[in-house]
C-alpha atoms as a PDB file:
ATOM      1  CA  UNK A   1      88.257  75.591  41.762  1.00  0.00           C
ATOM      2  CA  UNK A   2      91.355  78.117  43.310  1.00  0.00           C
ATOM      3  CA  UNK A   3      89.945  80.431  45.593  1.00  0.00           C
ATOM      4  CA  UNK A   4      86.203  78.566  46.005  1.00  0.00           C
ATOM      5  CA  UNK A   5      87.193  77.663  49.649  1.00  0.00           C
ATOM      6  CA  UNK A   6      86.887  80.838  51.223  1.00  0.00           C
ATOM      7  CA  UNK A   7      84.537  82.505  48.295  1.00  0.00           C
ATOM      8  CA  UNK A   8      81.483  82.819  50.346  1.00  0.00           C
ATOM      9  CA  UNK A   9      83.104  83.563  54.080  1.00  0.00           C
ATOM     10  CA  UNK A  10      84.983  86.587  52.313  1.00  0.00           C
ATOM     11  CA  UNK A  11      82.377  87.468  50.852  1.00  0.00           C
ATOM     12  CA  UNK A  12      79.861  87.571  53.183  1.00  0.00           C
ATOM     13  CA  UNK A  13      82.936  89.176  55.561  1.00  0.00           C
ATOM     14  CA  UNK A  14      82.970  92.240  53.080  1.00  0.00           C
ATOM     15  CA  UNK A  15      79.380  93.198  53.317  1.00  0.00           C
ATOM     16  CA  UNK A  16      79.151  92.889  56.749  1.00  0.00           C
ATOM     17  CA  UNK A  17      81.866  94.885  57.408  1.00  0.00           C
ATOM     18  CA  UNK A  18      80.710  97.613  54.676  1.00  0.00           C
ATOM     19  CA  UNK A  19      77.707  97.710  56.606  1.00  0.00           C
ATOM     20  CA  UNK A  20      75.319  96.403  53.779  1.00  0.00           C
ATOM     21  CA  UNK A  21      73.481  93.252  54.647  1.00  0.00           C
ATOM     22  CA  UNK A  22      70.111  95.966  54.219  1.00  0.00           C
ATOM     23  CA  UNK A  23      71.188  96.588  50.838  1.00  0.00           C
ATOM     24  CA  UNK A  24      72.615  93.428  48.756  1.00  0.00           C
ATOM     25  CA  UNK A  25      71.269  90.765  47.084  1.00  0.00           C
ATOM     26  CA  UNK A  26      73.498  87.896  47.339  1.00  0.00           C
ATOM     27  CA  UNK A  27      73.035  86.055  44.163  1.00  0.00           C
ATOM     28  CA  UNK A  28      74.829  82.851  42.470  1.00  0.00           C
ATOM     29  CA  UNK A  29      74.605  79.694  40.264  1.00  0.00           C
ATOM     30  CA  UNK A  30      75.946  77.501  42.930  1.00  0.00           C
ATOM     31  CA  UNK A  31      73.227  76.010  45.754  1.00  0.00           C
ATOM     32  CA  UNK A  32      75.985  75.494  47.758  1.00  0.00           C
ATOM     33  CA  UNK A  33      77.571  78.480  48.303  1.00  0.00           C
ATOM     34  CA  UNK A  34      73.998  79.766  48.675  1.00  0.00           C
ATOM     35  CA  UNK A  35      73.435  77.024  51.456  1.00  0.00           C
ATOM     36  CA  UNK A  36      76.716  78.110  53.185  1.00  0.00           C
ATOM     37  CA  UNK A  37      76.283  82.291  53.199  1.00  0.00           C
ATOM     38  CA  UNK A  38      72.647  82.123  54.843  1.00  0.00           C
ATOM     39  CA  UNK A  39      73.625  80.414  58.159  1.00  0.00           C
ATOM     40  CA  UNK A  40      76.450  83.244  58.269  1.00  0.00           C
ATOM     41  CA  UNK A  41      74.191  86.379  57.361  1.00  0.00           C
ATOM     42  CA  UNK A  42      70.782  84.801  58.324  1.00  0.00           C
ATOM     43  CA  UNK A  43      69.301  88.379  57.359  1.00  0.00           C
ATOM     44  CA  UNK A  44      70.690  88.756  53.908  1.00  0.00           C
ATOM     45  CA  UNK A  45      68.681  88.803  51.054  1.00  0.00           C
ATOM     46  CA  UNK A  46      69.702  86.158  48.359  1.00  0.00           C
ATOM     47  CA  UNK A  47      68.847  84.875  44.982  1.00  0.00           C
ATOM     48  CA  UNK A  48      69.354  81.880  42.833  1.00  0.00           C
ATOM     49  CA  UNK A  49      70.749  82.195  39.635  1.00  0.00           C
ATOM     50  CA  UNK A  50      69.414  80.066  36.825  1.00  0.00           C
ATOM     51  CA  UNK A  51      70.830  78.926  33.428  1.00  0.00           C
ATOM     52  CA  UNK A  52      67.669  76.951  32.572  1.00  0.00           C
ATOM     53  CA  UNK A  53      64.218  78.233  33.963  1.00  0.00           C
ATOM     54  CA  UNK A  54      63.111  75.864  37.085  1.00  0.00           C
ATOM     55  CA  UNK A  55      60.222  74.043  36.541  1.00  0.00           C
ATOM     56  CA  UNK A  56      58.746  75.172  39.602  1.00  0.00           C
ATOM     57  CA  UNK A  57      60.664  78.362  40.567  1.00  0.00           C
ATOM     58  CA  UNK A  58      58.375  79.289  43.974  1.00  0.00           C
ATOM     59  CA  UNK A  59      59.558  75.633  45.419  1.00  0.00           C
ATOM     60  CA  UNK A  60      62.815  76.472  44.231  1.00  0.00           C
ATOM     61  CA  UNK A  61      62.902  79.664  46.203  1.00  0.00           C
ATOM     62  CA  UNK A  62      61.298  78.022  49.362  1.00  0.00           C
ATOM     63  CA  UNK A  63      63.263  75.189  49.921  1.00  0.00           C
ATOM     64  CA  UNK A  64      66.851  77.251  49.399  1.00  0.00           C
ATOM     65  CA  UNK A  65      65.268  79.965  51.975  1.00  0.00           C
ATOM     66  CA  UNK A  66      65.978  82.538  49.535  1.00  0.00           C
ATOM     67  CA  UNK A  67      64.186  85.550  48.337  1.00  0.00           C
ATOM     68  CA  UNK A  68      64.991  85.908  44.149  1.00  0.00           C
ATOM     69  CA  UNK A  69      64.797  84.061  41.386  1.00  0.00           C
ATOM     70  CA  UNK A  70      66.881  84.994  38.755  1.00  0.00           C
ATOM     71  CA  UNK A  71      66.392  82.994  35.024  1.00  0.00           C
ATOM     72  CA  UNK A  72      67.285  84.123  31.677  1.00  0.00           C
ATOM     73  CA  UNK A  73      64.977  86.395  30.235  1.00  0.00           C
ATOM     74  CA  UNK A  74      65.368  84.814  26.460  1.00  0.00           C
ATOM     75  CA  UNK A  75      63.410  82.182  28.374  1.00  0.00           C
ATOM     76  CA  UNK A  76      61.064  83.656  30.452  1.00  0.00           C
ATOM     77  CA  UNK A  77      58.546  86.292  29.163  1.00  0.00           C
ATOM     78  CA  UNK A  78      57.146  89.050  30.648  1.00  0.00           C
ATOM     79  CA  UNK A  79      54.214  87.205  31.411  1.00  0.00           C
ATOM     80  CA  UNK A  80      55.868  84.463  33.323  1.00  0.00           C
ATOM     81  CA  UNK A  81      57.604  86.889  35.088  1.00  0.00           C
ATOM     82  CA  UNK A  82      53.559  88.943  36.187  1.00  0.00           C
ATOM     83  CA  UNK A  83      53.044  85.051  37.240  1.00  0.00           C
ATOM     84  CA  UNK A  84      55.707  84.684  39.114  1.00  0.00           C
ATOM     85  CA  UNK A  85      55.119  87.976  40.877  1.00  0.00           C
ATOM     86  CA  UNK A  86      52.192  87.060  41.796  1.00  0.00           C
ATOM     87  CA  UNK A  87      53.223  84.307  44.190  1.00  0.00           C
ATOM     88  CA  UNK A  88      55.427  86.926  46.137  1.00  0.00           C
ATOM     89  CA  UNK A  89      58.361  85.963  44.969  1.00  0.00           C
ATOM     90  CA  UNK A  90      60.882  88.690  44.000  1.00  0.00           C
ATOM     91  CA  UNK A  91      62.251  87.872  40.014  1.00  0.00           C
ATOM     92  CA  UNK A  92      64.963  89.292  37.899  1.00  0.00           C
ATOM     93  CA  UNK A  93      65.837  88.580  34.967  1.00  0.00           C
ATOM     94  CA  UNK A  94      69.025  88.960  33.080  1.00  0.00           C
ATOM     95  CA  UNK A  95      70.091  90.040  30.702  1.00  0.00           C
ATOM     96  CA  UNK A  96      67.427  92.648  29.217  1.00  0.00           C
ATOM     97  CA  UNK A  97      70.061  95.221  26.753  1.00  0.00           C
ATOM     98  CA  UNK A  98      66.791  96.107  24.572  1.00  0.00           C
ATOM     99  CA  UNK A  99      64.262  99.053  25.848  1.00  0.00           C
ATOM    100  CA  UNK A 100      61.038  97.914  24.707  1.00  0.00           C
ATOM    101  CA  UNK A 101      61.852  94.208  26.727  1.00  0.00           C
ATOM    102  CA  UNK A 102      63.078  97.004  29.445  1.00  0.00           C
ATOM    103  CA  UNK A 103      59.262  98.111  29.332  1.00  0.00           C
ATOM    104  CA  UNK A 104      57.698  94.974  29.047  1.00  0.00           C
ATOM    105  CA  UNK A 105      59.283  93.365  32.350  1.00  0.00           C
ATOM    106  CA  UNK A 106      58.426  96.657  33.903  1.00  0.00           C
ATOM    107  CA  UNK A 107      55.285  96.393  33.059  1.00  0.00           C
ATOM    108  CA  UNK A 108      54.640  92.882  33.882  1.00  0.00           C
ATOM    109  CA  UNK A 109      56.320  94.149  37.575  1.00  0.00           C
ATOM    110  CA  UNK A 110      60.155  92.308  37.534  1.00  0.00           C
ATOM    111  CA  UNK A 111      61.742  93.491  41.074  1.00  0.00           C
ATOM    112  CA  UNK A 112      64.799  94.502  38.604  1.00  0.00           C
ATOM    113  CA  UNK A 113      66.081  93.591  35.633  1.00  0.00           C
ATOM    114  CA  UNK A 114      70.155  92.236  35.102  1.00  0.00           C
ATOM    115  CA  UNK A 115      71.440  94.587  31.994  1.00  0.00           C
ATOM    116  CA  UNK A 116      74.686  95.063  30.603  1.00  0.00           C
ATOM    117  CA  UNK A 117      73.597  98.986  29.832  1.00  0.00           C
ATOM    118  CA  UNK A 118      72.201 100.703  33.239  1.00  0.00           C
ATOM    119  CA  UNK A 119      72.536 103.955  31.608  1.00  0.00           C
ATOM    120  CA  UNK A 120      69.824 102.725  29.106  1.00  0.00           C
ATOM    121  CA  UNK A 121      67.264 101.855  32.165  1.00  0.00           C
ATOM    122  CA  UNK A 122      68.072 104.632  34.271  1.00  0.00           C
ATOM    123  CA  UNK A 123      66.942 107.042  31.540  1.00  0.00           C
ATOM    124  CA  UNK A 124      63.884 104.398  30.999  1.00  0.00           C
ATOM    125  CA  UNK A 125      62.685 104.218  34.654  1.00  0.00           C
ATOM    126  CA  UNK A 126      62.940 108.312  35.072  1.00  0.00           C
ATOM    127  CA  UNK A 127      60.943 108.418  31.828  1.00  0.00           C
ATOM    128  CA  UNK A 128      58.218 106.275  32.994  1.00  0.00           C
ATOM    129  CA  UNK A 129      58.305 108.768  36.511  1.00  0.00           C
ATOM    130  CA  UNK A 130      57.663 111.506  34.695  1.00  0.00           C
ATOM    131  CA  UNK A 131      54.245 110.478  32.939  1.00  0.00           C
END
């Protein structure tokens, strides 16, 4: 595709030189351009994107060296996601618009959650600080 060449160098050019390897999460579909940003930002923290949930997401995390695992959540309940946690791996998953699933993958201890309405779980998450 136009513009794929150079995709992940620029990329991984603009966060270095905004000075925020310590605060992205480098995420995509692709293996590949997964594959080539961690040789050039060996400390970057980076997910794998997932149309269909993996049948064996930890593995899937291990062997790409990444950190994330990111599947749809109209596939994977909050209860796969507690599983998941549980291993040590660090899950989000996308795209959560309603506030009671907003709860329940809180609850069940998602790392974040991929939503098309942030304003929605920013008022959630300062609710649930202030009981």
């Amino acid at each position: 595709a136009p513009g794929e060449r150079h995709v992940v160098e620029d990329t991984i050019a603009l966060i270095q030189e905004l000075g925020a390897i310590e605060s992205v999460l480098l995420t995509s579909f692709q293996i590949r351009f997964l594959q080539r940003a961690r040789p050039l930002a060996p400390s970057l923290a980076m997910g794998i994107l997932v149309f269909t949930p993996d049948p064996d997401p930890v593995g899937l995390v291990q062997r790409l060296q990444v950190q994330a695992y990111l599947p749809p959540a109209s596939t994977t309940p909050p209860g796969e996601v507690a599983r998941l946690r549980a291993t040590g791996i660090d899950v989000y998953p996308w795209t959560v618009n309603e506030p009671a699933a907003m709860s329940e993958y809180i609850s069940a201890g998602a790392t974040g959650l991929l939503t098309d309405l942030p304003h929605l779980l920013t008022s959630l998450l300062n609710e649930l600080r202030a009981t």
